[in-house]
C-alpha atoms as a PDB file:
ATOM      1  CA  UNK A   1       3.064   7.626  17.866  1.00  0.00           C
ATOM      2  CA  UNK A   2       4.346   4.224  17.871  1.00  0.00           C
ATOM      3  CA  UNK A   3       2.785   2.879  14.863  1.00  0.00           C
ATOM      4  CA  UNK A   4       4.362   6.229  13.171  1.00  0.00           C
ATOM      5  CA  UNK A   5       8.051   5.741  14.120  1.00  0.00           C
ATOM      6  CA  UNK A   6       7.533   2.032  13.170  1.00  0.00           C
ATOM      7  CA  UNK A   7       6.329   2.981   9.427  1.00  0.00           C
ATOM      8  CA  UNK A   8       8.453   5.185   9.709  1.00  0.00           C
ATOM      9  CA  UNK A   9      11.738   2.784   9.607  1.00  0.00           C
ATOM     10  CA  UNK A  10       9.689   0.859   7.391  1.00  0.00           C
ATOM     11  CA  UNK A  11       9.979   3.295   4.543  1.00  0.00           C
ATOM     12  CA  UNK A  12      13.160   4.087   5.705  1.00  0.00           C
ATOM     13  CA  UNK A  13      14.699   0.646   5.162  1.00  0.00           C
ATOM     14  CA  UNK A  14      12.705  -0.047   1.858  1.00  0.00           C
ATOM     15  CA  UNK A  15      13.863   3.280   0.416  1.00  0.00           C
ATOM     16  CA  UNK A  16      17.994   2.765   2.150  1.00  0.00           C
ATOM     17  CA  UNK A  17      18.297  -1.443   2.102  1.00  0.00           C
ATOM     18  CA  UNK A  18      17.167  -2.751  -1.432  1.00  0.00           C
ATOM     19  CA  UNK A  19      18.946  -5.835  -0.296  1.00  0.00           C
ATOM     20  CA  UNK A  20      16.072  -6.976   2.241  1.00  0.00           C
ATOM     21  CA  UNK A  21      13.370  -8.819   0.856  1.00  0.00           C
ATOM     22  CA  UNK A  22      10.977  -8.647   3.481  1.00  0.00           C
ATOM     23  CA  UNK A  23      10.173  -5.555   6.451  1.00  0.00           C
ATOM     24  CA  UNK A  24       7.526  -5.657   8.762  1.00  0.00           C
ATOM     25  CA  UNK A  25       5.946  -5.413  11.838  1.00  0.00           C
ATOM     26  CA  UNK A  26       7.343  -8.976  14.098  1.00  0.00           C
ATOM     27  CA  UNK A  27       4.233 -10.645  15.115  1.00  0.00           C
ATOM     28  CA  UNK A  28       6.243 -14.073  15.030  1.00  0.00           C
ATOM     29  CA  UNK A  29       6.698 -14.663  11.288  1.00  0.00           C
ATOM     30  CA  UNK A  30      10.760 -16.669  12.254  1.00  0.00           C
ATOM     31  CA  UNK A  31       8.651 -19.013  14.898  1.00  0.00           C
ATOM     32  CA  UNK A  32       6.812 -21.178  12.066  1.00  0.00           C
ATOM     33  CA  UNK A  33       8.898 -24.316  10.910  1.00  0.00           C
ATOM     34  CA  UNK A  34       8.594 -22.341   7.161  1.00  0.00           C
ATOM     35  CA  UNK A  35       8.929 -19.243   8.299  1.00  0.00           C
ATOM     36  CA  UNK A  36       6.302 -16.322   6.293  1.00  0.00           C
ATOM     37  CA  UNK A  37       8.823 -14.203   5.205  1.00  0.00           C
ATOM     38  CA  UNK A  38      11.189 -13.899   1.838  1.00  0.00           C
ATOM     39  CA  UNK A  39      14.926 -13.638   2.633  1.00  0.00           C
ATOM     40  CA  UNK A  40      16.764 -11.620   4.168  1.00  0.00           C
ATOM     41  CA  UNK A  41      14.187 -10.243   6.391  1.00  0.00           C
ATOM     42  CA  UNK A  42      13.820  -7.193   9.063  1.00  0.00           C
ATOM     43  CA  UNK A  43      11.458  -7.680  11.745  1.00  0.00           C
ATOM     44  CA  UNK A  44      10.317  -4.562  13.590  1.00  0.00           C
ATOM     45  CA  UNK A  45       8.658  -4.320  17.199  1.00  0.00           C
ATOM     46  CA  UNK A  46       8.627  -2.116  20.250  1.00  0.00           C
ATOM     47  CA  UNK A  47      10.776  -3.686  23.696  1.00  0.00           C
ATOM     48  CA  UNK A  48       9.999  -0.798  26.021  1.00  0.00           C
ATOM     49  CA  UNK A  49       8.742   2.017  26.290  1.00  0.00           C
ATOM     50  CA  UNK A  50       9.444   4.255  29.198  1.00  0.00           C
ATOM     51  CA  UNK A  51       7.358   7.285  30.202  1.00  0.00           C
ATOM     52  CA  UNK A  52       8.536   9.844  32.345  1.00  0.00           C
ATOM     53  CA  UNK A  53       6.852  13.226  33.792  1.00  0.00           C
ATOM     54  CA  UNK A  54       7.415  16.603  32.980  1.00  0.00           C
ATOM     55  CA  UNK A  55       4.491  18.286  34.856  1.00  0.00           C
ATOM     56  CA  UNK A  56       1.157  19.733  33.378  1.00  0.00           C
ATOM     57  CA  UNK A  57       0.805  16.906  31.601  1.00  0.00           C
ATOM     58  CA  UNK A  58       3.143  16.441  29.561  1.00  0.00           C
ATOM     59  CA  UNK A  59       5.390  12.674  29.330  1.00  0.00           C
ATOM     60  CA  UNK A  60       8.610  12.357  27.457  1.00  0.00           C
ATOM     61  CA  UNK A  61       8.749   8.507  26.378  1.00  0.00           C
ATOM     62  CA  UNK A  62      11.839   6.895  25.597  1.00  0.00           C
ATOM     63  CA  UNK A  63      11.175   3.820  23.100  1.00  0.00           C
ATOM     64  CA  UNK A  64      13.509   0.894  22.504  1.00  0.00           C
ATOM     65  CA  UNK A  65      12.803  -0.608  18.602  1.00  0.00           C
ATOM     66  CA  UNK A  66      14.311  -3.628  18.154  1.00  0.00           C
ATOM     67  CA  UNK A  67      15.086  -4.703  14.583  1.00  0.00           C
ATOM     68  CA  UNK A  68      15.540  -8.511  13.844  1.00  0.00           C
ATOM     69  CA  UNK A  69      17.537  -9.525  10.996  1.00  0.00           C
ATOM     70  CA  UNK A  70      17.454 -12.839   9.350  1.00  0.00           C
ATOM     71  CA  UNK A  71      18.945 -14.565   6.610  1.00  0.00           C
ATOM     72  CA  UNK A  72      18.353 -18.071   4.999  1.00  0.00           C
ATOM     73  CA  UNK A  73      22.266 -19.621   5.876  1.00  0.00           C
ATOM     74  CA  UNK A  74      23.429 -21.470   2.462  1.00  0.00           C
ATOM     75  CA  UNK A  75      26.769 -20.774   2.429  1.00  0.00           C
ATOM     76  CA  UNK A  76      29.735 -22.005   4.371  1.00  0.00           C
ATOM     77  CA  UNK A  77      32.155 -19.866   5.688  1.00  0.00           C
ATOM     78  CA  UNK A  78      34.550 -22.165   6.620  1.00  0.00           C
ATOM     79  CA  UNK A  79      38.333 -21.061   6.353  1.00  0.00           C
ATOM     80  CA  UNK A  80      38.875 -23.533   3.761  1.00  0.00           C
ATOM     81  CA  UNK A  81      36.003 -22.353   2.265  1.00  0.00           C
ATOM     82  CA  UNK A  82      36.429 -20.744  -2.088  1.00  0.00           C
ATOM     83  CA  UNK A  83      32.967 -18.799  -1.431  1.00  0.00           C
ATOM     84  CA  UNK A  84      33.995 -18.051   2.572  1.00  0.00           C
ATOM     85  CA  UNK A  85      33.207 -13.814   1.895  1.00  0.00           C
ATOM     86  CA  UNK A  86      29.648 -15.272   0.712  1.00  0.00           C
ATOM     87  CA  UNK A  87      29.232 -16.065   4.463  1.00  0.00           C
ATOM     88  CA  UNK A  88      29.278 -12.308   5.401  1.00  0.00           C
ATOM     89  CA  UNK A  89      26.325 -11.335   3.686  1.00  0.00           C
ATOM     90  CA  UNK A  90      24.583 -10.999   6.832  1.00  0.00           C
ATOM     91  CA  UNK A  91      26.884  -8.878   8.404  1.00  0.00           C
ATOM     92  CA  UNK A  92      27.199  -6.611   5.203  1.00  0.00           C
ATOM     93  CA  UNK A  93      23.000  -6.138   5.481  1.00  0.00           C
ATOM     94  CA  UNK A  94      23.257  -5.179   9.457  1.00  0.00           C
ATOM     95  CA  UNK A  95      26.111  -2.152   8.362  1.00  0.00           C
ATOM     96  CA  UNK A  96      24.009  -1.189   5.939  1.00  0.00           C
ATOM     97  CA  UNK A  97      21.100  -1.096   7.943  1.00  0.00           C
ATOM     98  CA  UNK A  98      22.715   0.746  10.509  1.00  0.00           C
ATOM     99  CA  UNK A  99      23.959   3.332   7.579  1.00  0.00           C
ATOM    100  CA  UNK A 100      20.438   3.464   6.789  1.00  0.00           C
ATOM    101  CA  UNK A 101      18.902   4.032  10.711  1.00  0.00           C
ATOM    102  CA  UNK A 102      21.471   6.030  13.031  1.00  0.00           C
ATOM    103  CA  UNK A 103      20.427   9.034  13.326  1.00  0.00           C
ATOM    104  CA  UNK A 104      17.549   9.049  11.491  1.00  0.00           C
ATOM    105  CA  UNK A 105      14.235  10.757  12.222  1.00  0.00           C
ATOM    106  CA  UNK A 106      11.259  11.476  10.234  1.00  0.00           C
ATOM    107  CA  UNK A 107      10.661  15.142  12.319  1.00  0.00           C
ATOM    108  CA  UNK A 108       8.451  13.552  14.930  1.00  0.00           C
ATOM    109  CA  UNK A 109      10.633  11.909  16.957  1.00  0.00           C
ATOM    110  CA  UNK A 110      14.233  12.291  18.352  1.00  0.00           C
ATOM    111  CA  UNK A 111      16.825  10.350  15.827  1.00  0.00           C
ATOM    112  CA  UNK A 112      17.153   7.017  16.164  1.00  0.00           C
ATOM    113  CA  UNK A 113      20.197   5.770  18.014  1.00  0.00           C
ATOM    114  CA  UNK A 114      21.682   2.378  17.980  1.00  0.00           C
ATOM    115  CA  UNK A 115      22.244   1.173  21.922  1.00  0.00           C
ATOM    116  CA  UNK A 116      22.829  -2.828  21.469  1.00  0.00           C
ATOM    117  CA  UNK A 117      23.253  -5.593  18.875  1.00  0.00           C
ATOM    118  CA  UNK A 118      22.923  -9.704  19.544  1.00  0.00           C
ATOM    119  CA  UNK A 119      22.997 -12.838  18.211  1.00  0.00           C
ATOM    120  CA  UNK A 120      19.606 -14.485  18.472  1.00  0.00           C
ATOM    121  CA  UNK A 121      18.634 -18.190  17.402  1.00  0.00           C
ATOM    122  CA  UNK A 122      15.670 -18.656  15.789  1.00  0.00           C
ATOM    123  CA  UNK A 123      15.786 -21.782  13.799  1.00  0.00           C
ATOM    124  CA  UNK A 124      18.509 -23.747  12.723  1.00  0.00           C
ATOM    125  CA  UNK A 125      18.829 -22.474   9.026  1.00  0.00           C
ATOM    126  CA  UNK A 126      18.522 -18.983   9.382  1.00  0.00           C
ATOM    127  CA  UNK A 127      21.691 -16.418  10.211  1.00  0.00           C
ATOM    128  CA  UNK A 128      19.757 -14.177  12.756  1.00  0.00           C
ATOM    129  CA  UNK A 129      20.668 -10.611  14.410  1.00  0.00           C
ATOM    130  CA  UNK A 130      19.255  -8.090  16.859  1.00  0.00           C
ATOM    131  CA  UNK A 131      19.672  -4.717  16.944  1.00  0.00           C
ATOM    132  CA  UNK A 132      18.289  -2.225  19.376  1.00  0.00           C
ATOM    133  CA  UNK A 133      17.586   1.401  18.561  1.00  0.00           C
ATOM    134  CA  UNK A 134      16.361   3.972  21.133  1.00  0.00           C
ATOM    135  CA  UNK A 135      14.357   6.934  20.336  1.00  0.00           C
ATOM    136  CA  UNK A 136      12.561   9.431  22.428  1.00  0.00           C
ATOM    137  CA  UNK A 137       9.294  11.657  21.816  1.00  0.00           C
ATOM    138  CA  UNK A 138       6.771  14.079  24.061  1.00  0.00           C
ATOM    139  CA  UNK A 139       3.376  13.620  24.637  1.00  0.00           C
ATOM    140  CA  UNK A 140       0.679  15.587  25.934  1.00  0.00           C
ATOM    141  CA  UNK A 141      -2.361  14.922  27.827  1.00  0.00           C
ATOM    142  CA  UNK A 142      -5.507  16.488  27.202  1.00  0.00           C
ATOM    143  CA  UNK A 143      -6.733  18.386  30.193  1.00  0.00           C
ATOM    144  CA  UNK A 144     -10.181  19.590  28.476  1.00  0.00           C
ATOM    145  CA  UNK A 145      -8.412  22.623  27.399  1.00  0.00           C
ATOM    146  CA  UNK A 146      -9.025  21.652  23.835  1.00  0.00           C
ATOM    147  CA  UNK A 147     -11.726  23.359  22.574  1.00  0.00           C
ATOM    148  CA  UNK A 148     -14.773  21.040  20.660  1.00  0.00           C
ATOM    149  CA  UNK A 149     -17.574  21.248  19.064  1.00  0.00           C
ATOM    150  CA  UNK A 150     -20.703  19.704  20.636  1.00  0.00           C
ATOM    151  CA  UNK A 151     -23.722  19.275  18.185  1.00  0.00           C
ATOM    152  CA  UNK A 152     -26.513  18.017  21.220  1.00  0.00           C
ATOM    153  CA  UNK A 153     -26.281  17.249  24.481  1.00  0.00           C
ATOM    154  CA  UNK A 154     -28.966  14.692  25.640  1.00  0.00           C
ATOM    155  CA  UNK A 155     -29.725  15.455  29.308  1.00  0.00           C
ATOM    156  CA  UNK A 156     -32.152  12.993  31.491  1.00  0.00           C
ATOM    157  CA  UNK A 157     -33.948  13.136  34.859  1.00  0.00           C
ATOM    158  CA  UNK A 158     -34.697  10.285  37.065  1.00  0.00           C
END
């Protein structure tokens, strides 16, 4: 289910932010001195995931996505600044983002809701955000009371 509600806000943002030019999964891409992305960027990945019980089985599981945003910084937004509203790109892509996100859902899963937004550094060039969106879904476990086929059963004695 995880891997769904991630590709999930995949498509969303591709469909929603035309703007980024670069979403997927955060296996470290911002860490490399050139970083493997094209700007500006969304990085997706899990934080927590928190199961709880609800008897016979069954687990509700809240999930906390965290989205990291990232811009090349080129611009100075210095008050004395002519291109100073340049400076606010950033900010622009993380409202539309969140246009784009809260309360979305795909059917599968509760909608998305956004619960915190930081300022992260990641390299010195790069304008870098992180927001946090929490979703919730049930899951079942299989007690043997789904019913399967079984072609041959190999039996040995000793």
């Amino acid at each position: 289910m995880i891997k769904t509600i991630l590709l999930s806000i995949q498509e969303r943002l591709a469909s929603e932010v035309q703007a980024l030019g670069y979403i997927d999964k955060d296996w470290g891409q911002l860490s490399y001195t050139q970083p493997a992305v094209k700007w500006p960027c969304a990085l997706l990945d899990v934080d927590q995931v928190r199961y709880t019980q609800e008897g016979a089985g069954r687990q509700m599981a809240d999930i906390s996505i965290s989205i990291t945003v990232a811009h090349m910084r080129t611009i100075s937004g210095s008050f004395s600044s002519s291109r100073k509203e340049e400076s606010y790109k950033t900010i622009e892509l993380l409202e539309e983002i969140h246009k784009a996100l809260q309360l979305y859902t795909n059917g599968t899963y509760s909608p998305l809701f956004r619960s915190s937004f930081r300022k992260v550094f990641v390299n010195s060039s790069a304008e870098c955000y992180e927001i946090t969106y929490e979703t919730a879904y049930e899951t079942d476990h299989d007690k043997g009371e789904t019913k399967r086929e079984v072609s041959q059963v190999k039996i040995s004695f000793r």
